[in-house]
Protein backbone atom coordinates (compact mmCIF):
# COMPACT_ATOMS: atom_id res chain seq x y z
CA UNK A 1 26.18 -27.09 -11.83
CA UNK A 2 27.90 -27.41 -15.21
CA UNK A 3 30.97 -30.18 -15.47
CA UNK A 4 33.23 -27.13 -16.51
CA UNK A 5 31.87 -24.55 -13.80
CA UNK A 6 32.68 -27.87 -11.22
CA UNK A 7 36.16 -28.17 -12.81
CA UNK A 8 36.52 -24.48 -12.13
CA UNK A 9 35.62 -24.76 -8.74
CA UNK A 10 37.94 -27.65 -7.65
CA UNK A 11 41.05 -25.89 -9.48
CA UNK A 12 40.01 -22.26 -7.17
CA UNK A 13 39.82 -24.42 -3.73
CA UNK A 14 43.24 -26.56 -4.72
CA UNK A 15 44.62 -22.85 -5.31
CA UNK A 16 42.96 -21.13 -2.15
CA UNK A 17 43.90 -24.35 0.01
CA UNK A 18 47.48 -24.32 -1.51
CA UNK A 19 48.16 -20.62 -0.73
CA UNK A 20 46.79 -20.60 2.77
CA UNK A 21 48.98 -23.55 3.73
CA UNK A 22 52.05 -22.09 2.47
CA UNK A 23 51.49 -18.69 4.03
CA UNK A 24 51.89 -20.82 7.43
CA UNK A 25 55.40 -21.84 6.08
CA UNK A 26 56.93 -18.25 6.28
CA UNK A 27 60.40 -18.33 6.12
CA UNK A 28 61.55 -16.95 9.74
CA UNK A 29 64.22 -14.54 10.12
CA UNK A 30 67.35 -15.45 8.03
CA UNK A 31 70.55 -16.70 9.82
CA UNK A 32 71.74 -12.98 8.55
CA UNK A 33 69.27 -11.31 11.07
CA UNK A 34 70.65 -13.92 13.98
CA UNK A 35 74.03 -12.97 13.31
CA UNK A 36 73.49 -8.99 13.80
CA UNK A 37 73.52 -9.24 17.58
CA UNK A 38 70.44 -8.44 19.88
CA UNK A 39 71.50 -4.66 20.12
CA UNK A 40 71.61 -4.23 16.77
CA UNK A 41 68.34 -6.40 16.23
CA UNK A 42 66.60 -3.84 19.05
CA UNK A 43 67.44 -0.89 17.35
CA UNK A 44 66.47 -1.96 13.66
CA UNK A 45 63.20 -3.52 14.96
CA UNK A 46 62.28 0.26 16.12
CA UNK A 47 62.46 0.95 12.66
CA UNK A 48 60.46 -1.91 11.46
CA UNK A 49 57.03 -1.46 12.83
CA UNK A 50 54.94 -0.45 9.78
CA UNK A 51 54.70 -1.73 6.28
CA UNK A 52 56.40 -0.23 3.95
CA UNK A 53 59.47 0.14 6.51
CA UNK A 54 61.38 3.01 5.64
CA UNK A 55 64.62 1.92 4.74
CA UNK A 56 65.95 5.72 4.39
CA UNK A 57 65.18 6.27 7.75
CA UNK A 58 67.40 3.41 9.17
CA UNK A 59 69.95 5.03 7.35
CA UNK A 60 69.63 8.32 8.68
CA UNK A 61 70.25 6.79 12.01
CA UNK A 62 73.32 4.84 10.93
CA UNK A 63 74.62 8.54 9.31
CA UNK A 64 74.27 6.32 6.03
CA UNK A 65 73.41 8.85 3.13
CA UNK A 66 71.35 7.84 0.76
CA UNK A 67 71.02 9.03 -2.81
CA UNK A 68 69.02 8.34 -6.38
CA UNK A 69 71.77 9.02 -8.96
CA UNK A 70 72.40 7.60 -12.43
CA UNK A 71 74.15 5.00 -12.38
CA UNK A 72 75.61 3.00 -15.27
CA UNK A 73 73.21 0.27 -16.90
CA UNK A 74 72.88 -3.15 -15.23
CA UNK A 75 74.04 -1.47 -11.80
CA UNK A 76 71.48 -1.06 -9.03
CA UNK A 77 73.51 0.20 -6.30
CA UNK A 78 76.58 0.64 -4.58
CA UNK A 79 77.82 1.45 -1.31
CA UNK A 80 80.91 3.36 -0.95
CA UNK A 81 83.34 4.01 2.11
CA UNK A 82 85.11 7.90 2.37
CA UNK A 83 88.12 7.36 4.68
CA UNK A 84 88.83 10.65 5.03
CA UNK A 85 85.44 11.20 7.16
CA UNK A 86 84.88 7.35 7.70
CA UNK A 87 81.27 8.30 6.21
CA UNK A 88 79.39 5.52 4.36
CA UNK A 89 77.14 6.54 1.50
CA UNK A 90 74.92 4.17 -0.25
CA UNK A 91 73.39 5.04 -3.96
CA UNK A 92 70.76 3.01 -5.88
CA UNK A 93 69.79 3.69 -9.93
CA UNK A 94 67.24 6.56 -10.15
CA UNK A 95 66.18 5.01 -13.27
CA UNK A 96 64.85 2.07 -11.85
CA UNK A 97 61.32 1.49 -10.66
CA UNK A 98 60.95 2.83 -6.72
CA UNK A 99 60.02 -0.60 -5.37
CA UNK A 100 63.65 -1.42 -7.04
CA UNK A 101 65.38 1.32 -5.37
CA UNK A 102 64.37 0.46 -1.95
CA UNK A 103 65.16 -3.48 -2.33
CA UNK A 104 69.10 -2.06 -3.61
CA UNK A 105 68.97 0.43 -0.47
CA UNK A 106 68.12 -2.21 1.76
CA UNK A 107 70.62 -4.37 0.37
CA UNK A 108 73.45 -2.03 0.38
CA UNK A 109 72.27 -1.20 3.95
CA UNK A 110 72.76 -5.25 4.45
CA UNK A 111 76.15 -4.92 3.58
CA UNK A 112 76.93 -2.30 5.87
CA UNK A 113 75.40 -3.94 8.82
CA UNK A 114 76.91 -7.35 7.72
CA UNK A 115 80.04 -6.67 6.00
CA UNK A 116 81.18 -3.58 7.03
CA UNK A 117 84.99 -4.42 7.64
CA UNK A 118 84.94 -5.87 3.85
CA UNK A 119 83.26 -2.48 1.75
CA UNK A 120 86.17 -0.63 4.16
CA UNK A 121 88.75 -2.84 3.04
CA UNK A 122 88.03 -2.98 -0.93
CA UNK A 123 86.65 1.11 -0.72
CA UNK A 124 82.97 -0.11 -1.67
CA UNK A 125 80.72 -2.86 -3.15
CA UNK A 126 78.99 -2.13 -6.67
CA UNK A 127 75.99 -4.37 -7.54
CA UNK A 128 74.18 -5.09 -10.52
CA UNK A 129 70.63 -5.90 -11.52
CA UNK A 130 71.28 -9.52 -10.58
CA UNK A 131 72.34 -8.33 -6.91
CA UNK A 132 75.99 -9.97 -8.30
CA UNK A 133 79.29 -7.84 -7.31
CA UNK A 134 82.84 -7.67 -6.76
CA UNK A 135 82.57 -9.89 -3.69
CA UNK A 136 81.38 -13.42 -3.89
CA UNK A 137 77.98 -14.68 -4.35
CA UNK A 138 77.40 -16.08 -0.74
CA UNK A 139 78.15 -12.58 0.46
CA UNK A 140 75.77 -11.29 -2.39
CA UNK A 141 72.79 -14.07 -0.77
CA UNK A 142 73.45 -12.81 2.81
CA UNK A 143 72.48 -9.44 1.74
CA UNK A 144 69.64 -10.32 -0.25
CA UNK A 145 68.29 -11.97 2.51
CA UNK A 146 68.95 -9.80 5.06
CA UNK A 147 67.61 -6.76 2.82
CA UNK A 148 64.22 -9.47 2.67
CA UNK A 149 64.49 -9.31 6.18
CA UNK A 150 64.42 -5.75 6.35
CA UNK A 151 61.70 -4.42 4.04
CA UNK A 152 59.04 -7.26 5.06
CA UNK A 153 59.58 -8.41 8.60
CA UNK A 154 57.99 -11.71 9.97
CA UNK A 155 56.03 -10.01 12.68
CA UNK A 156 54.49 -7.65 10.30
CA UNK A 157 53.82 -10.04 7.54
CA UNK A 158 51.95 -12.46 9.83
CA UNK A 159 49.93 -9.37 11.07
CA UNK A 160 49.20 -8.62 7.48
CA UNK A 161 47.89 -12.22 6.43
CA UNK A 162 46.00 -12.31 9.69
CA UNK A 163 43.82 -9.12 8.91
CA UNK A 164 43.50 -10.17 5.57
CA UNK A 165 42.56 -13.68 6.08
CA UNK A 166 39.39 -13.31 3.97
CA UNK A 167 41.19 -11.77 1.22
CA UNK A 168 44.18 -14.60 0.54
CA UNK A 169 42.30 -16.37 -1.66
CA UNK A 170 41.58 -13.39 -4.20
CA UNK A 171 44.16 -13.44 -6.97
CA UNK A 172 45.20 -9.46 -6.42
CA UNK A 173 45.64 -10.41 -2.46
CA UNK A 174 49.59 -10.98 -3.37
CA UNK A 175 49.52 -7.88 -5.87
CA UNK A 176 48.23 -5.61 -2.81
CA UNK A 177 50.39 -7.02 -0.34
CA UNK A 178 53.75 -6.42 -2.51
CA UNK A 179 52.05 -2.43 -3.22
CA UNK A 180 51.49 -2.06 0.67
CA UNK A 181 55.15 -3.66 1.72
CA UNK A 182 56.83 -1.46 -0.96
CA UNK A 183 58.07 -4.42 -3.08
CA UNK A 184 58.07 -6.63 -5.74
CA UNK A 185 55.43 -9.43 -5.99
CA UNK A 186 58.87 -11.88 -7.14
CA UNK A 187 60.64 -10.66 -3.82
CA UNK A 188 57.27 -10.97 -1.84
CA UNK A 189 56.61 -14.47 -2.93
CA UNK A 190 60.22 -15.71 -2.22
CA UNK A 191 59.88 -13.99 1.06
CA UNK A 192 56.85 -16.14 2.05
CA UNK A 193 58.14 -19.10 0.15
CA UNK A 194 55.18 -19.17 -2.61
């Protein structure tokens, strides 16, 4: 074996070995998913039994409507209370990429399950492409998380790396995983801490 076909080698096993340890250090659910209650966590977890969850059908249930409109540049979504039915109505950029539009859905919907008494209060919460808003920046971190929380669910990405196992030390196994949860590879890889 050549010295640089070794050198190769060593760098692909210190890569492999690196990944595969980390995808044991899986961030559990966030304190935001612990805080939801366990009726609330039953009923959601219905919802999350198959990659990529389907945030619009959560929604539904909640009698959260959920629309793709143009929206101004720099915002991603908003979520927006109607007092005169009570309704709740979430919209995310239709000009952003669809992987985009589900991470703002599930984040508005993170508001609504987590700060529903404040988007009543101030009429709605508008967020830009940083996920920053009116409200403060911890609320704008619980909702990120919680939206994490939503789209790629523990139990399902443990089932994913564990029928994949072969595949995790293949450079595209992170690009595939991120296509079959529906998401970003950036939000994937904070997700399992890589």
């Amino acid at each position: 074996m050549t010295l640089q076909l070794m050198a190769n080698s060593k760098t692909t096993m210190k890569t492999a070995k690196r990944t595969m340890l980390t995808f044991n250090r899986i961030r559990p659910w966030s304190p935001e998913w612990n805080r939801l209650g366990e009726a609330t966590q039953e009923v959601l977890l219905g919802f999350l039994q198959e990659a990529p969850v389907k945030i619009s059908r959560i929604c539904n249930a909640l009698s959260i409507k959920v629309v793709a409109a143009p929206l101004p540049a720099r915002i991603s979504g908003e979520i927006r209370y109607n007092p005169e039915d009570e309704s709740f109505k979430i919209k995310v950029n239709r000009y952003e990429s669809s992987n985009r539009q589900r991470f703002s859905a599930a984040h508005e919907l993170a508001h609504y399950l987590l700060h529903r008494d404040l988007i009543i209060k101030e009429g709605s919460i508008v967020d830009n492409v940083l996920f920053r808003s009116n409200v403060s920046n911890m609320v704008e971190a619980q909702a990120n998380r919680l939206a994490a929380d939503l789209l790629m669910p523990i139990h399902l990405l443990r089932e994913y790396i564990n029928a994949h196992e072969a595949n995790q030390n293949d450079d595209t196994f992170i690009v595939e995983m991120a296509q079959d949860f529906g998401v970003s590879e950036m939000a994937l890889r904070f997700r399992l801490g890589i």
